[in-house]
C-alpha atoms as a PDB file:
ATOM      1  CA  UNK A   1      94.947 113.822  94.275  1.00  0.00           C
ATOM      2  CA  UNK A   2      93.744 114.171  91.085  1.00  0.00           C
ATOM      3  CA  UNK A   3      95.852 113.199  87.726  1.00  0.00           C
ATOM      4  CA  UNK A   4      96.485 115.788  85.124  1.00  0.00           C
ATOM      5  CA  UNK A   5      94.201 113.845  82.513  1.00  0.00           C
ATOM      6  CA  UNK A   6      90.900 113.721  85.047  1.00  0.00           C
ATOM      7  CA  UNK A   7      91.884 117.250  85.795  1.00  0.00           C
ATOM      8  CA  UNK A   8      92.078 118.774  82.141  1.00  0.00           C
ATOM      9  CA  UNK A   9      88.722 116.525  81.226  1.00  0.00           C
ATOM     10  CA  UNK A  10      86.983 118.364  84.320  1.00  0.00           C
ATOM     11  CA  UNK A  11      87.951 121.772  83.454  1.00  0.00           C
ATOM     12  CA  UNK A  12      86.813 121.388  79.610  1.00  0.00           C
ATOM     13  CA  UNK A  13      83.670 119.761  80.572  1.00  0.00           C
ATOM     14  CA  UNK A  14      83.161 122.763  83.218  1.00  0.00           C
ATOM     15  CA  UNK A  15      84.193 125.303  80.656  1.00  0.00           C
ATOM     16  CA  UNK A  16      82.068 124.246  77.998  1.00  0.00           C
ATOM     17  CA  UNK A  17      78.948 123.940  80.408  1.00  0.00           C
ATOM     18  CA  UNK A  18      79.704 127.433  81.779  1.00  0.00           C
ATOM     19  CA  UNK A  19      80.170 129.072  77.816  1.00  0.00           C
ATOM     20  CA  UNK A  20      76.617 127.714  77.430  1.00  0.00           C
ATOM     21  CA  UNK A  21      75.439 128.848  80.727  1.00  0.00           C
ATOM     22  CA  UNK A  22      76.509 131.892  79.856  1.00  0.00           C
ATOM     23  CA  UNK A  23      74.886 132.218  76.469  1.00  0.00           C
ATOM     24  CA  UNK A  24      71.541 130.757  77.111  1.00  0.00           C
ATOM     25  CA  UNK A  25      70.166 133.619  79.445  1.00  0.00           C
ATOM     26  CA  UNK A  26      70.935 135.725  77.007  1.00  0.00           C
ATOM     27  CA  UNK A  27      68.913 134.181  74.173  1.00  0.00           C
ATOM     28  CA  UNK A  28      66.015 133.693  76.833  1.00  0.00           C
ATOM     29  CA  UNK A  29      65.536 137.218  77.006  1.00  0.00           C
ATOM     30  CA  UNK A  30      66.097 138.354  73.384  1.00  0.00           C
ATOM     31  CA  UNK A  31      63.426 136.349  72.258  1.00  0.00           C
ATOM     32  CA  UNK A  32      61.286 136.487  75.109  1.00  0.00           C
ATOM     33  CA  UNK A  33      61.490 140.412  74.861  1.00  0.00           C
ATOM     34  CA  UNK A  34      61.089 140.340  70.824  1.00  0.00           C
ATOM     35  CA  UNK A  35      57.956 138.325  71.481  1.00  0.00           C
ATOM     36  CA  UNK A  36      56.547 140.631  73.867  1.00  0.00           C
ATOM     37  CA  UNK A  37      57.034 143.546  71.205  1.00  0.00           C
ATOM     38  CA  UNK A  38      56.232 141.855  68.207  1.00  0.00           C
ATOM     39  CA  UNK A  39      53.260 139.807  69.603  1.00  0.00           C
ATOM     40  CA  UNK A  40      55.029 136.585  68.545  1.00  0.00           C
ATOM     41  CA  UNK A  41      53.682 133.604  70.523  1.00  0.00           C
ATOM     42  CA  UNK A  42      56.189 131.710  68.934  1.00  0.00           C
ATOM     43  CA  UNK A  43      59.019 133.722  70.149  1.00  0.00           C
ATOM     44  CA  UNK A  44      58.129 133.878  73.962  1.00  0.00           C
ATOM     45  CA  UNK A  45      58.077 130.315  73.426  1.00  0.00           C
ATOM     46  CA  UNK A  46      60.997 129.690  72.071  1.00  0.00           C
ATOM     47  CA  UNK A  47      62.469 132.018  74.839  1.00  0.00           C
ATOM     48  CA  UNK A  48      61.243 130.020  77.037  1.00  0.00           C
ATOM     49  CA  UNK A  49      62.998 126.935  75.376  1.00  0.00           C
ATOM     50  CA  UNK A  50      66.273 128.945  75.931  1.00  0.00           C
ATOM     51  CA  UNK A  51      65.577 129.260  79.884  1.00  0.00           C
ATOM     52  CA  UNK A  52      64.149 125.898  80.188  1.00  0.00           C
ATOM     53  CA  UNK A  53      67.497 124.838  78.393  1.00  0.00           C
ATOM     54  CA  UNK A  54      69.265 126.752  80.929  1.00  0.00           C
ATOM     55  CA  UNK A  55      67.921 124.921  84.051  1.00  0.00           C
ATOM     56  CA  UNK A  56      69.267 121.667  82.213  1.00  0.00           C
ATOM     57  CA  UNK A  57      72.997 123.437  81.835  1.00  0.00           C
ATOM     58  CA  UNK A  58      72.427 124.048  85.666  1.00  0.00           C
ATOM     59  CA  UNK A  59      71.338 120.308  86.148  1.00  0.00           C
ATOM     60  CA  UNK A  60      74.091 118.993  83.823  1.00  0.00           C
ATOM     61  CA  UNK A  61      76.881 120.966  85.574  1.00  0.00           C
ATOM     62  CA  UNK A  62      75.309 119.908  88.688  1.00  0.00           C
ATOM     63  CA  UNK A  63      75.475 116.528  88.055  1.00  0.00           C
ATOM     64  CA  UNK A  64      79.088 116.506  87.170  1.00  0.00           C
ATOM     65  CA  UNK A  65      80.085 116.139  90.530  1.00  0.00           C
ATOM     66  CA  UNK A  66      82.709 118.577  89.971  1.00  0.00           C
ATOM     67  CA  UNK A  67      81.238 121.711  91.638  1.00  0.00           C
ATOM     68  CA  UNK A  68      82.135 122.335  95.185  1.00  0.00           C
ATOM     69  CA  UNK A  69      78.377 122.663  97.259  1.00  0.00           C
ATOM     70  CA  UNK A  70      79.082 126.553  97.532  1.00  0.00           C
ATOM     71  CA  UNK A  71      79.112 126.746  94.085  1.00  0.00           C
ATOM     72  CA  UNK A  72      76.392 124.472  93.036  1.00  0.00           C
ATOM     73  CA  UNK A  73      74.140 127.021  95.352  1.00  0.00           C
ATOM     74  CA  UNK A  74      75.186 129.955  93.514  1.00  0.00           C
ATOM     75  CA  UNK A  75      74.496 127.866  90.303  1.00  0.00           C
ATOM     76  CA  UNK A  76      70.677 128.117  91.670  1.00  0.00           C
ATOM     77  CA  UNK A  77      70.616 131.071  92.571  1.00  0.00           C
ATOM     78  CA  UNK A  78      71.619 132.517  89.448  1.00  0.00           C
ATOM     79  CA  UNK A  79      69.834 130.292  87.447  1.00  0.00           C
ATOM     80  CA  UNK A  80      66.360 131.673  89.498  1.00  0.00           C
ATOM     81  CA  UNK A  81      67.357 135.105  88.827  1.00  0.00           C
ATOM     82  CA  UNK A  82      68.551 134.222  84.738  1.00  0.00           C
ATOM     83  CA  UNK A  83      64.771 132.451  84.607  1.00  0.00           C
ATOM     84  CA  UNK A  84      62.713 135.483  86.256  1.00  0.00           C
ATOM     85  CA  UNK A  85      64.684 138.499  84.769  1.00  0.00           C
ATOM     86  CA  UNK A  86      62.840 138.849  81.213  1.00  0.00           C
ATOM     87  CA  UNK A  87      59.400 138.751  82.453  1.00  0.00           C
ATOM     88  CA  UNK A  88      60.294 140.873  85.681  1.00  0.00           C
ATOM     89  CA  UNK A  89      62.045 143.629  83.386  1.00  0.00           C
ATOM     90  CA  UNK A  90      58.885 143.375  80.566  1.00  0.00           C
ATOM     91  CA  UNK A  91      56.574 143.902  83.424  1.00  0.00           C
ATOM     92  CA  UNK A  92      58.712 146.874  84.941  1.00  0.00           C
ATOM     93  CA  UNK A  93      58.880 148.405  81.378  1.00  0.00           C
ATOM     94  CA  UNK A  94      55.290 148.126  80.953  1.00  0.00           C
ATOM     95  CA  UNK A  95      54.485 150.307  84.122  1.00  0.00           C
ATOM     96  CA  UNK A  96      57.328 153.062  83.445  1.00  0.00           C
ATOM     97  CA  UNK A  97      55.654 153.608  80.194  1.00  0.00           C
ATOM     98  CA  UNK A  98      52.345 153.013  81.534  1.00  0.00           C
ATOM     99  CA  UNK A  99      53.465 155.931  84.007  1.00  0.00           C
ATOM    100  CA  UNK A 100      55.163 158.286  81.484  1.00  0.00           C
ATOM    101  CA  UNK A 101      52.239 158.015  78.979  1.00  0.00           C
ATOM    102  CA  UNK A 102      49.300 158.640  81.715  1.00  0.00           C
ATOM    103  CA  UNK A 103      51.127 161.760  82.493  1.00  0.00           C
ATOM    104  CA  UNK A 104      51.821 163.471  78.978  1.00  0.00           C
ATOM    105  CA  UNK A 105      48.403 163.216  78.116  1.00  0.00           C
ATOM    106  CA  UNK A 106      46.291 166.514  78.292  1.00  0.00           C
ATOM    107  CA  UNK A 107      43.618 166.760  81.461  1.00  0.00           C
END
């Protein structure tokens, strides 16, 4: 059994990784998405910095032993979808207005 003290220090430590987990997607696709638009290099990079930090949340949490194997795969799997979201959604974009724009133009 665990004592209250190891229990309390694994539920902040898992709370705090999961608040970050939670925001880092988030930032990934903001600024991968404002590069895209604004033709920033910079910004998809720095996108990228936010996914690439979000694999190492993933890692972190992973590492703290305190995940259950069940959740440490839906930790993956979430963190594949988080990672290939922005460009899957910029490249959907780009054909739906591709699409629209081919067919409001005069023949």
């Amino acid at each position: 059994m665990i004592d209250t003290a190891a229990r309390a220090e694994m539920v902040r430590t898992l709370m705090l990784l999961e608040f970050v987990f939670a925001m880092l997607p988030g930032f990934y696709g903001v600024f991968y998405i404002l590069g895209q638009v604004l033709h920033r290099r910079w910004l998809r990079l720095l996108g990228y910095g936010f996914g690439a930090a979000q694999v190492g949340v993933v890692l972190l949490m992973i590492r703290t032993g305190y995940l259950e194997p069940f959740w440490v795969r839906v930790m993956l799997v979430l963190t594949l979808a988080y990672v290939a979201m922005p460009p899957a959604l910029w490249a959907l974009a780009k054909a739906i207005h591709r699409e629209n724009t081919d067919t409001l133009q005069p023949s």
